[in-house]
ModelCIF file with pLDDT and N, C-alpha, C, O atoms, coordinates in Angstrom:
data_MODEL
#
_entry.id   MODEL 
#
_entity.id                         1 
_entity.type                       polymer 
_entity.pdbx_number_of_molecules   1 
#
_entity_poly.entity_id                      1 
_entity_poly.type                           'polypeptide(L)' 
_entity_poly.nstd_linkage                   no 
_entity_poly.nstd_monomer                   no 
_entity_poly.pdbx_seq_one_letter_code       
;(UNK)(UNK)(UNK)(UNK)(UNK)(UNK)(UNK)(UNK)(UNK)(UNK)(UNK)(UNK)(UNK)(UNK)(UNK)(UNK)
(UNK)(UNK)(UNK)(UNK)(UNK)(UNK)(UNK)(UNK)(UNK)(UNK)(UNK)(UNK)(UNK)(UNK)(UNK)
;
_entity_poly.pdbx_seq_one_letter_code_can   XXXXXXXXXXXXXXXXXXXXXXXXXXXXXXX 
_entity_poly.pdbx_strand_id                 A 
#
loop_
_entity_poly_seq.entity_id 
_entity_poly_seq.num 
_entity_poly_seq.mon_id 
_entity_poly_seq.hetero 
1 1  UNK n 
1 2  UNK n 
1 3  UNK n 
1 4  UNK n 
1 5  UNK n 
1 6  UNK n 
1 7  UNK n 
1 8  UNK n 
1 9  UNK n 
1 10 UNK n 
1 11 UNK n 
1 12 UNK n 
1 13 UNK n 
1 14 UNK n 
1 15 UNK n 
1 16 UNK n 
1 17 UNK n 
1 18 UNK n 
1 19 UNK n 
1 20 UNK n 
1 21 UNK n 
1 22 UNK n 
1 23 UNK n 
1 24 UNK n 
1 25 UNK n 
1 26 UNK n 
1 27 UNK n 
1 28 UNK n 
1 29 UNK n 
1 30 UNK n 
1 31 UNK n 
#
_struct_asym.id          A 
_struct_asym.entity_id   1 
#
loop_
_ma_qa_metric.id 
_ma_qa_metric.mode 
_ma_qa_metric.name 
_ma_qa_metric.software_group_id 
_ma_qa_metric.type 
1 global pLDDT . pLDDT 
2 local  pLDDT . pLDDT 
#
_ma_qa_metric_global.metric_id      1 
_ma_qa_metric_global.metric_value   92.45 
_ma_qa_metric_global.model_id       1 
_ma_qa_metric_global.ordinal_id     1 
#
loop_
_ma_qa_metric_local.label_asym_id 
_ma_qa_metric_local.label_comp_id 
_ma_qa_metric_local.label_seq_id 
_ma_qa_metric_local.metric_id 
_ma_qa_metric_local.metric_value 
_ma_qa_metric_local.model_id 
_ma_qa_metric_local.ordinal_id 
A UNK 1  2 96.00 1 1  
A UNK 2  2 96.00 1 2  
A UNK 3  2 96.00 1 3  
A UNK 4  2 96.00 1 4  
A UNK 5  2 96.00 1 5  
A UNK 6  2 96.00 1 6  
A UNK 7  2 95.00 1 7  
A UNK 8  2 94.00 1 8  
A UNK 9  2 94.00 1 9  
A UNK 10 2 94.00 1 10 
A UNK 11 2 93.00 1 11 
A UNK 12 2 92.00 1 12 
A UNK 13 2 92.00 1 13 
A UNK 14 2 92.00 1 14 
A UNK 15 2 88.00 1 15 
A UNK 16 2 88.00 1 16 
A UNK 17 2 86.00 1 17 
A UNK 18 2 84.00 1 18 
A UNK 19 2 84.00 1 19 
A UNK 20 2 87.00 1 20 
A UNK 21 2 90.00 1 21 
A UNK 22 2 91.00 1 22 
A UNK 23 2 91.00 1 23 
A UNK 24 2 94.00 1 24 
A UNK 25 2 94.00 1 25 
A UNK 26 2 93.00 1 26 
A UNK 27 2 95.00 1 27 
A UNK 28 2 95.00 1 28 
A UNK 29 2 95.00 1 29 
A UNK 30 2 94.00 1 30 
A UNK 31 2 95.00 1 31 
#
loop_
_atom_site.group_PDB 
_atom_site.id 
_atom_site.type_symbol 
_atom_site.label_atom_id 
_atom_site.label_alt_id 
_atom_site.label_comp_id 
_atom_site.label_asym_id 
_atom_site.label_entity_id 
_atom_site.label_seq_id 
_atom_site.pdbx_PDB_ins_code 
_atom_site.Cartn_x 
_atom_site.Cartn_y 
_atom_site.Cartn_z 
_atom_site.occupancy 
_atom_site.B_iso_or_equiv 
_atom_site.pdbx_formal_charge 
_atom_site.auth_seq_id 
_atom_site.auth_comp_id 
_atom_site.auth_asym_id 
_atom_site.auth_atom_id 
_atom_site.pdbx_PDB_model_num 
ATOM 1   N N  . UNK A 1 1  ? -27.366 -30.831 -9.160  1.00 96.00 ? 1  UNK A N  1 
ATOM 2   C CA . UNK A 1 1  ? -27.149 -29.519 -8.539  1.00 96.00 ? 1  UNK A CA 1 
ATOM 3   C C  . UNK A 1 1  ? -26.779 -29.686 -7.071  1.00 96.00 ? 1  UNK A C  1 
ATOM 4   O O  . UNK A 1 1  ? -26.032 -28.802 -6.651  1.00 96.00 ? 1  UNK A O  1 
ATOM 5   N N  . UNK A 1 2  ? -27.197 -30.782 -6.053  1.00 96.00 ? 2  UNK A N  1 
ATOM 6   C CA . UNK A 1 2  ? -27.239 -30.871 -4.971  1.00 96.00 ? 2  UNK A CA 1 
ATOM 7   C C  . UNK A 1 2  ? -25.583 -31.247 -4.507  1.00 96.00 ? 2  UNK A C  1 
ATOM 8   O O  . UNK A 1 2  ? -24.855 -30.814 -3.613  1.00 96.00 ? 2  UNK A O  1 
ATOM 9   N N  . UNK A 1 3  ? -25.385 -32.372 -5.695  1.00 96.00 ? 3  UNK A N  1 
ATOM 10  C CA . UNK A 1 3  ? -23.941 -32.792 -5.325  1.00 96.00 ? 3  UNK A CA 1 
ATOM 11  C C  . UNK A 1 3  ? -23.195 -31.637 -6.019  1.00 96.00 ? 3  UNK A C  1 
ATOM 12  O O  . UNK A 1 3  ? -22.102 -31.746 -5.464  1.00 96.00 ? 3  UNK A O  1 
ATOM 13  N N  . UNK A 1 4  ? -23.060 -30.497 -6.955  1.00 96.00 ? 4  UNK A N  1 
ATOM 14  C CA . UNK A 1 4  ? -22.576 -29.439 -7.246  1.00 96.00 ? 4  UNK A CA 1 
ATOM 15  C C  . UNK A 1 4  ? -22.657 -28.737 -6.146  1.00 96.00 ? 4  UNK A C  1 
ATOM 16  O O  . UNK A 1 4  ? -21.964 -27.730 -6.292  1.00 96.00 ? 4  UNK A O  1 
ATOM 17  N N  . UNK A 1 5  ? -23.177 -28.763 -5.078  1.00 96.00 ? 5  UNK A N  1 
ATOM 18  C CA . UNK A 1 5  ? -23.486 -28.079 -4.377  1.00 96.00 ? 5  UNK A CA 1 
ATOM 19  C C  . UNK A 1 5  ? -22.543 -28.659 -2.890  1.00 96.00 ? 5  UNK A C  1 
ATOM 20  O O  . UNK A 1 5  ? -21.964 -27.787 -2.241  1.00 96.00 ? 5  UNK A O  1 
ATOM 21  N N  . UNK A 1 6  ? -22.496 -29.330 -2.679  1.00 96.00 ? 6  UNK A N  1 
ATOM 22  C CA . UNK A 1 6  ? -21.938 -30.614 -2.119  1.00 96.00 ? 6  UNK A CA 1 
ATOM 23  C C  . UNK A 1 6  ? -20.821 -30.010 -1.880  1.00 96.00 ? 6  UNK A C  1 
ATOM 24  O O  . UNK A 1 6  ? -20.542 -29.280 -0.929  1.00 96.00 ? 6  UNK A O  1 
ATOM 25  N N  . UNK A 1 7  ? -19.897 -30.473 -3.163  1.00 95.00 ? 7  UNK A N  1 
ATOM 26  C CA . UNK A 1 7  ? -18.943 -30.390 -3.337  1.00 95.00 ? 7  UNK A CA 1 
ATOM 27  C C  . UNK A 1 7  ? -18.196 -29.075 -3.357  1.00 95.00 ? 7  UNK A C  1 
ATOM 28  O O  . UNK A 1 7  ? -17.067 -29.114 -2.869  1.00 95.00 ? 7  UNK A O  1 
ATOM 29  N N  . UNK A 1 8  ? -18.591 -28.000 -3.801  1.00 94.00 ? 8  UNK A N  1 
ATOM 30  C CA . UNK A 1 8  ? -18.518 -26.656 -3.656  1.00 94.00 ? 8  UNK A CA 1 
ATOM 31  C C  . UNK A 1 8  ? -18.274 -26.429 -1.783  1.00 94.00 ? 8  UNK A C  1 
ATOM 32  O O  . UNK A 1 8  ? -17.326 -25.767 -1.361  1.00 94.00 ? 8  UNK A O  1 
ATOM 33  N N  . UNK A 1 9  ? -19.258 -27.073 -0.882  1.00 94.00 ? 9  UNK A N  1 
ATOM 34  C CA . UNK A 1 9  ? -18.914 -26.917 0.532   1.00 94.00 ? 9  UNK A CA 1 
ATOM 35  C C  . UNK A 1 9  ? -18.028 -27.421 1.129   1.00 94.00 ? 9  UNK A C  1 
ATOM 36  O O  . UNK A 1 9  ? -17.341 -26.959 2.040   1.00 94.00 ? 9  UNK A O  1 
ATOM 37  N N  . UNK A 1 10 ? -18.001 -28.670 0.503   1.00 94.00 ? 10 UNK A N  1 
ATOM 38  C CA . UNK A 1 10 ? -16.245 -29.372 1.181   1.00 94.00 ? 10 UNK A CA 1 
ATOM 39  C C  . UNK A 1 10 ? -15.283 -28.683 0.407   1.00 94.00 ? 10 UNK A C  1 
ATOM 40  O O  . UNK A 1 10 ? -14.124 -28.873 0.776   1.00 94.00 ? 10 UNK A O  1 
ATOM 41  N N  . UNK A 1 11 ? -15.384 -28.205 -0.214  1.00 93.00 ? 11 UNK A N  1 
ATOM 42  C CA . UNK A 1 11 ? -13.994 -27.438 -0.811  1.00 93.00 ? 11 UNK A CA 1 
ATOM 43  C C  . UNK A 1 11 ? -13.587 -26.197 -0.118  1.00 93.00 ? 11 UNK A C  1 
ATOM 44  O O  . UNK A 1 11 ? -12.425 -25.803 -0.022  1.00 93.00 ? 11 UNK A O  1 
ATOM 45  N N  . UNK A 1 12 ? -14.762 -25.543 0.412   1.00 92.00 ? 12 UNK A N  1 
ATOM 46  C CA . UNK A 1 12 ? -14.403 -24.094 1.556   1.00 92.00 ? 12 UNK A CA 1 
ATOM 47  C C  . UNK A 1 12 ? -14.345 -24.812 2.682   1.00 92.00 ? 12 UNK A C  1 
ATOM 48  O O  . UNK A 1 12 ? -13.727 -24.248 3.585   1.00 92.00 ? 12 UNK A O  1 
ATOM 49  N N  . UNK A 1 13 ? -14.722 -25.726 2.900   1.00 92.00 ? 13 UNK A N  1 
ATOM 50  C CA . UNK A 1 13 ? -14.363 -26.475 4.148   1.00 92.00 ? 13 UNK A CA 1 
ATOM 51  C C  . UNK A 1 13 ? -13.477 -27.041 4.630   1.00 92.00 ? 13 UNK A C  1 
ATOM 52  O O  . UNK A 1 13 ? -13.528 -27.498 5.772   1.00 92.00 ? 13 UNK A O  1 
ATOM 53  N N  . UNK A 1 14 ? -12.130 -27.165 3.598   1.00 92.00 ? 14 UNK A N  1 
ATOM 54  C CA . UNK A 1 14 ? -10.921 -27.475 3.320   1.00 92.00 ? 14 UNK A CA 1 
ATOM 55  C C  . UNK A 1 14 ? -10.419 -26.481 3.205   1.00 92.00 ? 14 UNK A C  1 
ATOM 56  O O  . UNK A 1 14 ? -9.195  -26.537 3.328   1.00 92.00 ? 14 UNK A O  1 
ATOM 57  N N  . UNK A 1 15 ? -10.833 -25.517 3.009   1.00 88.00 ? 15 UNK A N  1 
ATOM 58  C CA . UNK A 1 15 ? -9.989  -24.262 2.520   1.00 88.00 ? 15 UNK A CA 1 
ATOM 59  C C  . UNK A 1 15 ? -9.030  -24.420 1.600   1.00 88.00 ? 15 UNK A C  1 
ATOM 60  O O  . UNK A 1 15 ? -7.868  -24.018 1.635   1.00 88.00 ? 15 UNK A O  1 
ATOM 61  N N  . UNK A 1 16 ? -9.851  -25.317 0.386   1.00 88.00 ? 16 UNK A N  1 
ATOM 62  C CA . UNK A 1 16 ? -8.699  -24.837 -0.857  1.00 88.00 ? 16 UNK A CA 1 
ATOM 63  C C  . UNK A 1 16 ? -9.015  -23.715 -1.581  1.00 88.00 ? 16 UNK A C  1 
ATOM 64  O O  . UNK A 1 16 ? -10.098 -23.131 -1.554  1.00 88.00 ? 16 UNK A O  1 
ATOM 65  N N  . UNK A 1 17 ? -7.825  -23.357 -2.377  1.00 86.00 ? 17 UNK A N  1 
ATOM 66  C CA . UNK A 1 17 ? -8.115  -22.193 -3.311  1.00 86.00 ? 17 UNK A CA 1 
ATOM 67  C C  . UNK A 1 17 ? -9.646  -22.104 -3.973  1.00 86.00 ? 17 UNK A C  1 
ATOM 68  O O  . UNK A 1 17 ? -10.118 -23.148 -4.421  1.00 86.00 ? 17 UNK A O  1 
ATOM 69  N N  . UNK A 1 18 ? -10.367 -20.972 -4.036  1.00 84.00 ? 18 UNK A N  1 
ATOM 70  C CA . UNK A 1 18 ? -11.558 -20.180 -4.164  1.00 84.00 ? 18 UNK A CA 1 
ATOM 71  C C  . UNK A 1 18 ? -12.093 -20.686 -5.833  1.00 84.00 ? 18 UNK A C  1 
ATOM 72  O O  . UNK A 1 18 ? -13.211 -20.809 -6.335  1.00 84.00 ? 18 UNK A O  1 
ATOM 73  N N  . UNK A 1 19 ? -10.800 -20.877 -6.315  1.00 84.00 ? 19 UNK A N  1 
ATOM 74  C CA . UNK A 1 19 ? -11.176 -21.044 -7.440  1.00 84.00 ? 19 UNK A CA 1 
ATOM 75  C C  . UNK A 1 19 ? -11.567 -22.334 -8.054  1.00 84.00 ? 19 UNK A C  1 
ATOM 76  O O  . UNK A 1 19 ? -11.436 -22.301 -9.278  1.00 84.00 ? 19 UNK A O  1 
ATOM 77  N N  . UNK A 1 20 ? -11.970 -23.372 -7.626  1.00 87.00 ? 20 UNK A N  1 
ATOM 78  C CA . UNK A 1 20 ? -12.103 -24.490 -7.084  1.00 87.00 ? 20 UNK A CA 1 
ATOM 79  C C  . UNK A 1 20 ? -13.285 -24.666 -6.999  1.00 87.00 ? 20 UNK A C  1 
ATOM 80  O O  . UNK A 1 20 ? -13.753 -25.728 -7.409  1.00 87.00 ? 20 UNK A O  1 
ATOM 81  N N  . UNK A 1 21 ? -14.129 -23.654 -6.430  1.00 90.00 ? 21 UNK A N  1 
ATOM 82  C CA . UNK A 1 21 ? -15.111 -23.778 -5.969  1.00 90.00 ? 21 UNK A CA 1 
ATOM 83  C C  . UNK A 1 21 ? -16.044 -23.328 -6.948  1.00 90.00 ? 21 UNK A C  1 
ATOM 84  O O  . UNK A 1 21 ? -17.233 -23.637 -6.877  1.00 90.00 ? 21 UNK A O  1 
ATOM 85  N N  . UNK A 1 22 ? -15.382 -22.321 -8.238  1.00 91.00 ? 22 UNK A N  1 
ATOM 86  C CA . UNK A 1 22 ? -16.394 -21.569 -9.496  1.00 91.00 ? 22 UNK A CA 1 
ATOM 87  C C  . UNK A 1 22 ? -16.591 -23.039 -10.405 1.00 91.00 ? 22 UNK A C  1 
ATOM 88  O O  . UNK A 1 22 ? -17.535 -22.994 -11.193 1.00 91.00 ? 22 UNK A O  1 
ATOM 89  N N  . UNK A 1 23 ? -15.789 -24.358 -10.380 1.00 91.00 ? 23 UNK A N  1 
ATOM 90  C CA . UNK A 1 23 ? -16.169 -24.934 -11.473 1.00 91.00 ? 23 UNK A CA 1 
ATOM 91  C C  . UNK A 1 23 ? -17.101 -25.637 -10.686 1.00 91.00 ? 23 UNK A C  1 
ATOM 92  O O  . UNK A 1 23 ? -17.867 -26.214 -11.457 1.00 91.00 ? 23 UNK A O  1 
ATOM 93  N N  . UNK A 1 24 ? -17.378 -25.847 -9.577  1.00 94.00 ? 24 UNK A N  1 
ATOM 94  C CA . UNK A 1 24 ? -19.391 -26.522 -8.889  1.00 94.00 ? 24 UNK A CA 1 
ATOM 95  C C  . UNK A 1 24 ? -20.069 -26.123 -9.280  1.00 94.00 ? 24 UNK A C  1 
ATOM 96  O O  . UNK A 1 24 ? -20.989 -26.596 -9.947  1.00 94.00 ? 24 UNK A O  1 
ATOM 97  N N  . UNK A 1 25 ? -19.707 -24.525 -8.825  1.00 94.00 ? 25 UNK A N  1 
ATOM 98  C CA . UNK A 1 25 ? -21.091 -23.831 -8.875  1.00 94.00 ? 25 UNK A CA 1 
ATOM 99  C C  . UNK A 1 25 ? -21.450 -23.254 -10.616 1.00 94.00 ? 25 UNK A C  1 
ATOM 100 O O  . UNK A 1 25 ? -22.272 -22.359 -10.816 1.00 94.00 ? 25 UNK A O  1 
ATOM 101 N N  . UNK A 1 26 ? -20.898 -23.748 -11.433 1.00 93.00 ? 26 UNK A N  1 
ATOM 102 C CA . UNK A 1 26 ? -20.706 -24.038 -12.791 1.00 93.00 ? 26 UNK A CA 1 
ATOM 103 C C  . UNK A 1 26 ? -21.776 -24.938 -13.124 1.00 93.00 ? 26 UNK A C  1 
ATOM 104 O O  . UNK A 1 26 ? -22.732 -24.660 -13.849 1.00 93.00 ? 26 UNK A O  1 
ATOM 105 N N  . UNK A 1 27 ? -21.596 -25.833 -12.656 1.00 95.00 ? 27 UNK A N  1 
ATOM 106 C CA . UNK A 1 27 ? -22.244 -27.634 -12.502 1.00 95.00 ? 27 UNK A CA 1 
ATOM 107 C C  . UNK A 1 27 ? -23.779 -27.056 -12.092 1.00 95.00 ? 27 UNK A C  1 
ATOM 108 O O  . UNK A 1 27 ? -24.856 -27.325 -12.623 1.00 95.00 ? 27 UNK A O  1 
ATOM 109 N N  . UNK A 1 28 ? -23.513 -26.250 -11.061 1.00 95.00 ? 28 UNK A N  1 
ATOM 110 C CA . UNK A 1 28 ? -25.245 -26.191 -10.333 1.00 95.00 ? 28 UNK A CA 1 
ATOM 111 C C  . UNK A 1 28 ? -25.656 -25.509 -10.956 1.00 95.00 ? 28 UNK A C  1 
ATOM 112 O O  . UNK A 1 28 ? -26.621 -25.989 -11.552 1.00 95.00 ? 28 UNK A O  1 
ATOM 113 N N  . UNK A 1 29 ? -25.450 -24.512 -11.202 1.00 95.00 ? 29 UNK A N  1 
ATOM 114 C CA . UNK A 1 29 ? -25.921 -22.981 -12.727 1.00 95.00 ? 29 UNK A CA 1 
ATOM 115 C C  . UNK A 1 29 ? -26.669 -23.854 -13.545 1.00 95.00 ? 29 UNK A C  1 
ATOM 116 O O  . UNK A 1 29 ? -27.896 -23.937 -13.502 1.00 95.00 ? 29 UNK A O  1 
ATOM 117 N N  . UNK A 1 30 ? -25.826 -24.599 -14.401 1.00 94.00 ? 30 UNK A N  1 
ATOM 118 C CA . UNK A 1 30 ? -25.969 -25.130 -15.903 1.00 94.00 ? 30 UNK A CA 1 
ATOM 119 C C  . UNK A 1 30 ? -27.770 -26.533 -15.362 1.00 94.00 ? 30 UNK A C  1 
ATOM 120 O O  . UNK A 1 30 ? -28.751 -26.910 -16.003 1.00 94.00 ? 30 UNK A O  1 
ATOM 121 N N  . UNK A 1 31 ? -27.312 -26.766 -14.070 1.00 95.00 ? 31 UNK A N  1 
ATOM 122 C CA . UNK A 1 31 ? -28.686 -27.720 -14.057 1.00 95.00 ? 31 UNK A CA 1 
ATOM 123 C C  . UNK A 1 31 ? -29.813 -27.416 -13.794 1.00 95.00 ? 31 UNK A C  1 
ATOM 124 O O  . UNK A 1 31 ? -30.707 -28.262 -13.838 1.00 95.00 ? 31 UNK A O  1 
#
């Protein structure tokens, strides 16, 4: 969950597309 979590922040931190960011927090949900 932590690295779901992780990764979800460098991705707005990059500012890529939003949608990008629903399959982490997918990852962190499910754990």
């Amino acid at each position: 969950a932590r690295e779901a979590l992780t990764r979800a922040r460098a991705t707005l931190a990059q500012k890529l597309p939003i949608d990008m960011v629903s399959t982490d927090l997918r990852d962190a949900v499910a754990s």
